[in-house]
C-alpha atoms as a PDB file:
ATOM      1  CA  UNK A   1      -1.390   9.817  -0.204  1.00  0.00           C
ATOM      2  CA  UNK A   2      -0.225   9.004  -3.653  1.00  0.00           C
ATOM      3  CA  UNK A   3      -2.085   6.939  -6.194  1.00  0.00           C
ATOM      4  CA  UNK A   4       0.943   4.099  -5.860  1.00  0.00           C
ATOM      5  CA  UNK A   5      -1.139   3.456  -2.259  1.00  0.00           C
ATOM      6  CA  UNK A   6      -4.695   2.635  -4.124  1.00  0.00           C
ATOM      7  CA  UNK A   7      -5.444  -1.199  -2.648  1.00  0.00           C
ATOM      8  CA  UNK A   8      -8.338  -2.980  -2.584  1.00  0.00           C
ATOM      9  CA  UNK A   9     -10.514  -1.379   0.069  1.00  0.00           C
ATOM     10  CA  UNK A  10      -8.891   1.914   0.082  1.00  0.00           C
ATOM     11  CA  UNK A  11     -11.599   4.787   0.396  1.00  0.00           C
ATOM     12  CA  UNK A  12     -11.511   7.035  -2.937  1.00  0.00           C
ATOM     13  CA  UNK A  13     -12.463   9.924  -4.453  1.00  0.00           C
ATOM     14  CA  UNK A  14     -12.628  11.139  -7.827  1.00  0.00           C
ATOM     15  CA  UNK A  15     -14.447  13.984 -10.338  1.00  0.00           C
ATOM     16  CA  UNK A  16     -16.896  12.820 -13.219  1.00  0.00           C
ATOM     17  CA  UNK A  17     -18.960  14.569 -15.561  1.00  0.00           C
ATOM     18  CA  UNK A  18     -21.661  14.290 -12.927  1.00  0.00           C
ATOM     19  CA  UNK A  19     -19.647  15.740  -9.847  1.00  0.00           C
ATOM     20  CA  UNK A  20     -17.552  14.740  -7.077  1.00  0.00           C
ATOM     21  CA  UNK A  21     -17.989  10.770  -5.880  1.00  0.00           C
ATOM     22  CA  UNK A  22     -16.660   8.807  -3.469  1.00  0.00           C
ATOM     23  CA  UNK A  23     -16.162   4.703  -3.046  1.00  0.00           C
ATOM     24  CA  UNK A  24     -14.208   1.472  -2.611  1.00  0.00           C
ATOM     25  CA  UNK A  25     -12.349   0.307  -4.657  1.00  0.00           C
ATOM     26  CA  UNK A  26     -13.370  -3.225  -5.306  1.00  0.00           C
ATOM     27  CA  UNK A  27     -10.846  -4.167  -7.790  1.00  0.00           C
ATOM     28  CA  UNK A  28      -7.747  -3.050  -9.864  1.00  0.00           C
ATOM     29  CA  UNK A  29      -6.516  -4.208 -13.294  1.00  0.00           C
ATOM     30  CA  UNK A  30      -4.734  -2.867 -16.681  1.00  0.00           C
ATOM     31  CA  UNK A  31      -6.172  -1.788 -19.639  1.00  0.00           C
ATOM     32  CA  UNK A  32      -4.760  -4.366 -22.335  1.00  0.00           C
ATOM     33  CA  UNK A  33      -4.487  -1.964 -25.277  1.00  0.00           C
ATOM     34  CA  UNK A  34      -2.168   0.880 -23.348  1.00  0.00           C
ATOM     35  CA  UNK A  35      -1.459  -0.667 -19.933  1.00  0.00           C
ATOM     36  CA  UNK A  36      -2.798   1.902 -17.718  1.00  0.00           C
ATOM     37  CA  UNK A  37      -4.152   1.412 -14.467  1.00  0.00           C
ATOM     38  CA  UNK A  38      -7.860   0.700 -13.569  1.00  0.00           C
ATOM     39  CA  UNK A  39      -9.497   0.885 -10.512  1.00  0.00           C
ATOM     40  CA  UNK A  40     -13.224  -0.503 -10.046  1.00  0.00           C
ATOM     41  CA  UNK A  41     -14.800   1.661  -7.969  1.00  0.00           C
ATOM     42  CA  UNK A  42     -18.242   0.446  -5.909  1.00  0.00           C
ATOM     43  CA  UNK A  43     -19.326   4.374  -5.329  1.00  0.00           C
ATOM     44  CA  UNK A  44     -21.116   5.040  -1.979  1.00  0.00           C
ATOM     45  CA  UNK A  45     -24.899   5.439  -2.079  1.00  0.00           C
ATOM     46  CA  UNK A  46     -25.401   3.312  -5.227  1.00  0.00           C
ATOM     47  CA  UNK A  47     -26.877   0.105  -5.577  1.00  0.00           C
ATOM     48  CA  UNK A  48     -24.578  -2.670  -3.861  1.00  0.00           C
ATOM     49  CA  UNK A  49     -22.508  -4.239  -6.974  1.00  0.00           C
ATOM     50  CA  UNK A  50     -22.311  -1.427  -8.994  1.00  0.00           C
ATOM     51  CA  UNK A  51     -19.154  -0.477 -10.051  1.00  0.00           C
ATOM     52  CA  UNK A  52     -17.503   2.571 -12.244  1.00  0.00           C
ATOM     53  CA  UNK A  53     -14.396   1.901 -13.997  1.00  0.00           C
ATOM     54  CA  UNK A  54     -11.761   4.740 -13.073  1.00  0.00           C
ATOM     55  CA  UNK A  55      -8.648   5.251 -14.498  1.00  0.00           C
ATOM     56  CA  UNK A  56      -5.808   4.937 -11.239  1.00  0.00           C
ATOM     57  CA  UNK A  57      -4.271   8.304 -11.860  1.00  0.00           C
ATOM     58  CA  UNK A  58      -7.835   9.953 -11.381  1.00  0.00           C
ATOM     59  CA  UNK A  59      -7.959   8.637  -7.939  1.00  0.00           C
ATOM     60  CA  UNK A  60      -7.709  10.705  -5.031  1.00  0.00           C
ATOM     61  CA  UNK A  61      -7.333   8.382  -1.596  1.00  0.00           C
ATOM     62  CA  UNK A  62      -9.216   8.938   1.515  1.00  0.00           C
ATOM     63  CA  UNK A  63      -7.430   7.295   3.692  1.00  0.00           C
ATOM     64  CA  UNK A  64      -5.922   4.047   3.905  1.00  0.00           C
ATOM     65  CA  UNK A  65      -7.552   1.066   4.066  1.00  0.00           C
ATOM     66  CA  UNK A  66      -6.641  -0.513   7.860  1.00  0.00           C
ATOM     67  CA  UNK A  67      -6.710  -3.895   7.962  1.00  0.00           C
END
């Protein structure tokens, strides 16, 4: 999967300074001051509502979100 197929709801996986996590993504926007890509990311085994702000290109998809 490419990063052009990060939705809303797609499963996603990325690498922090604290390891490997894995989410939702619960909503996407664009950074205002060089237009890339963000992805908000609720990560899995956090508290509900939490979300990490990761840049699009760092994602890594799952698999596709089925509707």
């Amino acid at each position: 999967m490419t990063n052009s197929s990060i939705t809303l709801k797609s499963r996603v996986d990325f690498d922090s300074d604290d390891g490997r996590h894995t989410g939702t993504v619960v909503g996407l926007l664009r950074d205002i001051n060089n237009g890339r890509g963000i992805a908000l990311v609720e990560i899995d085994h956090e508290l509900p509502g939490v979300v990490h702000q990761v840049a699009i290109d760092q994602l890594h998809v799952r698999y596709p979100h089925v509707a």
